[in-house]
Protein backbone atom coordinates (compact mmCIF):
# COMPACT_ATOMS: atom_id res chain seq x y z
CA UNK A 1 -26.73 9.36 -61.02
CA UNK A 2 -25.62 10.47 -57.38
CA UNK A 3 -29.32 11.67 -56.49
CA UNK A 4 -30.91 8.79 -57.93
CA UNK A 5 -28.64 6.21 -55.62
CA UNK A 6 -29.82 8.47 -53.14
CA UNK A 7 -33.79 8.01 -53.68
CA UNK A 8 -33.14 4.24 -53.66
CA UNK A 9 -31.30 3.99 -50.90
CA UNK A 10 -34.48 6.44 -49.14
CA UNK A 11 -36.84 3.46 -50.99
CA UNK A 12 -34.28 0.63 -49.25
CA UNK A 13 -34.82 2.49 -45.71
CA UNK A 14 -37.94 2.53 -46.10
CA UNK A 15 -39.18 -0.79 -47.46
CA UNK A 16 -36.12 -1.66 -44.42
CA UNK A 17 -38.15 0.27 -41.16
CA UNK A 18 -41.70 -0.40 -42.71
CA UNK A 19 -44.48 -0.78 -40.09
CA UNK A 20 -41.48 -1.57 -37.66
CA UNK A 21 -42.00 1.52 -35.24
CA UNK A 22 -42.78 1.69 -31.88
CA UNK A 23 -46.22 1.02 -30.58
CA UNK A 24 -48.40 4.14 -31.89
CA UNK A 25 -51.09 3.98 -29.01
CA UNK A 26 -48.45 4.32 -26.07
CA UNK A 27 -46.39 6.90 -27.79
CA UNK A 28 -48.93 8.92 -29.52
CA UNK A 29 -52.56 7.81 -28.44
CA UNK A 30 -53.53 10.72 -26.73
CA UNK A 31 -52.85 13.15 -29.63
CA UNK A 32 -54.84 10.48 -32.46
CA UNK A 33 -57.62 10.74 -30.24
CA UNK A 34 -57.67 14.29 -30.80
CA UNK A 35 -57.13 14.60 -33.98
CA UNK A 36 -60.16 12.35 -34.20
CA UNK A 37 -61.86 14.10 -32.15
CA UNK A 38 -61.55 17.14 -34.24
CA UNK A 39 -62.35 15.63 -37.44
CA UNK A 40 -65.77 14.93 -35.53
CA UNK A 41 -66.23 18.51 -34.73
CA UNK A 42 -64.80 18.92 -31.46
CA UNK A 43 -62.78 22.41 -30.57
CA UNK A 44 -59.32 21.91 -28.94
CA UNK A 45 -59.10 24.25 -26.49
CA UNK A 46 -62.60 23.90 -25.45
CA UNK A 47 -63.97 20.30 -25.67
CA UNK A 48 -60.58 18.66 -24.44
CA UNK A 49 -57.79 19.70 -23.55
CA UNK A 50 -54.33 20.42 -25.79
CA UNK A 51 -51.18 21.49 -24.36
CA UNK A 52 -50.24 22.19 -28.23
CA UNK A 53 -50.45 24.75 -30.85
CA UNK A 54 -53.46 24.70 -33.15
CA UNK A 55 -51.89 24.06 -36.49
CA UNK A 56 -51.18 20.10 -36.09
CA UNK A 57 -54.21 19.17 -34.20
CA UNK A 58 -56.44 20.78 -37.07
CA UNK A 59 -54.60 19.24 -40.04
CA UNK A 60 -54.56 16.26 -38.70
CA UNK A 61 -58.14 16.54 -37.51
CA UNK A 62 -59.01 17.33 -41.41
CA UNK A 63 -56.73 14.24 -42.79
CA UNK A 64 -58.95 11.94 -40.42
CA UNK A 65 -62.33 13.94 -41.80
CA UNK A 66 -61.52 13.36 -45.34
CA UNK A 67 -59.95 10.06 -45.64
CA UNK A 68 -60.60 8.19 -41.90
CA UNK A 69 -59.02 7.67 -38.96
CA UNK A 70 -55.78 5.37 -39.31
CA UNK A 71 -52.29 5.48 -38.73
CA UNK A 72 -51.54 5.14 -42.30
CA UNK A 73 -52.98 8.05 -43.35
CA UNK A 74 -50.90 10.29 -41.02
CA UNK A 75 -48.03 8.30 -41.93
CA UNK A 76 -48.47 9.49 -45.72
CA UNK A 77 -49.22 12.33 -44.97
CA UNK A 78 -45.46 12.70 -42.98
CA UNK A 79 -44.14 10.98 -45.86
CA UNK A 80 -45.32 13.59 -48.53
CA UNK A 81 -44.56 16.56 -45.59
CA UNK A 82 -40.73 14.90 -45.71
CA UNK A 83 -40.28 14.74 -49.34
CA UNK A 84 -41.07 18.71 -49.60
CA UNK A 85 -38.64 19.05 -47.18
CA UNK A 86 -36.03 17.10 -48.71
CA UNK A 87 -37.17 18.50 -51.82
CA UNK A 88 -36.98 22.36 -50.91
CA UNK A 89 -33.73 21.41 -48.66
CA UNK A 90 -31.69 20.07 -51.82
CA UNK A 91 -33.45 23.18 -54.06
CA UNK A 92 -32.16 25.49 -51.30
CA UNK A 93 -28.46 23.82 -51.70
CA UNK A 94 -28.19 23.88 -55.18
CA UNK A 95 -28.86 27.29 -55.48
CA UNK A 96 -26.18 27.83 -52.76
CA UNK A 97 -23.91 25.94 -54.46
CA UNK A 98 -24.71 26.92 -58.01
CA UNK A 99 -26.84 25.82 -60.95
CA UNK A 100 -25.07 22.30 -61.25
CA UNK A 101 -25.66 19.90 -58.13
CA UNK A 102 -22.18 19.31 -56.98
CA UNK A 103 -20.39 17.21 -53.95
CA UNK A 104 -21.28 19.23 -51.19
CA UNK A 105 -25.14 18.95 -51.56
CA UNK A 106 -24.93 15.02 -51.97
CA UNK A 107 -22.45 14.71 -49.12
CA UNK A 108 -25.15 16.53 -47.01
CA UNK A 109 -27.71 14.27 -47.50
CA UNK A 110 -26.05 10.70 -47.81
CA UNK A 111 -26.01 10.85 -43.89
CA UNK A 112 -29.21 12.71 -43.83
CA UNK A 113 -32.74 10.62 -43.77
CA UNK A 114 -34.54 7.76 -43.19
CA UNK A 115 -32.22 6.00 -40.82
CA UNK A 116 -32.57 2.19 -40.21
CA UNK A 117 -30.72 2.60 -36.82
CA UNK A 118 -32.96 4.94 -35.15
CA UNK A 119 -36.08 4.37 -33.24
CA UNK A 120 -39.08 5.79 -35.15
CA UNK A 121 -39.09 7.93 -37.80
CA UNK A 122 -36.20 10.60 -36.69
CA UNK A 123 -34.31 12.98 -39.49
CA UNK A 124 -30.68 12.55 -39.04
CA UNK A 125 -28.96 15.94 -40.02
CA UNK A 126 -25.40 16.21 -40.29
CA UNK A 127 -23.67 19.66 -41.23
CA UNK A 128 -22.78 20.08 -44.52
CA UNK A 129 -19.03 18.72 -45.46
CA UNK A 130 -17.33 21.69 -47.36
CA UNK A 131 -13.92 22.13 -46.99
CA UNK A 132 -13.09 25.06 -44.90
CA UNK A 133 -10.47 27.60 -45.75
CA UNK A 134 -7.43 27.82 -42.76
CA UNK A 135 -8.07 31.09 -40.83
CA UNK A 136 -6.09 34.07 -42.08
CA UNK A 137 -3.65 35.77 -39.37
CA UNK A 138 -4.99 39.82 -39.36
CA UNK A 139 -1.47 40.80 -39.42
C-alpha cells in the first residue's frame, strides 16, 4: 500500500512539473546539437568538439538515429533511466533491510524524487532515517 502511494504521488509530480522546465535550447542546446550531430554520423572528438566523455553523446546520438531528434525522446529516455534507478535503489534496500519492505526503505524515498519545488528535473536524496543506536563508552 505504502509503495503504491508512493508511485502516485511520482505520477502527481509528474503530471504537476510536465513540460514546465526551463528553456531546453539555452540550457542544453549545445549538447542536442551533438547528439544530433552524431546520430548523422559525425565523430565527437573529431568533427566538433566535446568537452565530455563518450558514453552520453553516443547514446543519445543513437536515441535521435532511431526515433528522431526531439526533446521528448531524451526526456523518456531519462524517465525509463530513473525508474531503473529507483527500481534497483529500492531492490538494493530491501535486501538491506530484509525480505519484507519495511519503514526505513519507504522513509528513504518519500523525500526522494520528482520534486515540484526544484528547477528542472533534479533527484532529491535524503539519507536514510534509521534510528541510530547511542554510542557505547569503551570502558
Amino acid at each position: 500500500m505504502g509503495m503504491a502511494g508512493l508511485g502516485l504521488l511520482g505520477v502527481y509530480f509528474l503530471h504537476l512539473s510536465w513540460r514546465k522546465w526551463p528553456d531546453p535550447i539555452v540550457d542544453a542546446g549545445t549538447q542536442w546539437y551533438a547528439f544530433w550531430r552524431v546520430s548523422q554520423g559525425a565523430a565527437p572528438y573529431h568533427d566538433f568538439l566535446w568537452n565530455y566523455g563518450p558514453l552520453s553523446v553516443a547514446l543519445n546520438g543513437l536515441l535521435f538515429n532511431c526515433f528522431g531528434p526531439g526533446m521528448m525522446v531524451l526526456v523518456t529516455a531519462n524517465l525509463i533511466v530513473y525508474g531503473l534507478i529507483v527500481s534497483l535503489a529500492y531492490a538494493a534496500f530491501r535486501m538491506a533491510w530484509g525480505g519484507r519492505p519495511r519503514l526505513p526503505p519507504r522513509r528513504f524515498f518519500s523525500p526522494c524524487s520528482l520534486s515540484p519545488f526544484s528547477t528542472g528535473w533534479e533527484i532529491i536524496i535524503s539519507p536514510p532515517l534509521t534510528p541510530m543506536r547511542p554510542p557505547t563508552a569503551c570502558c
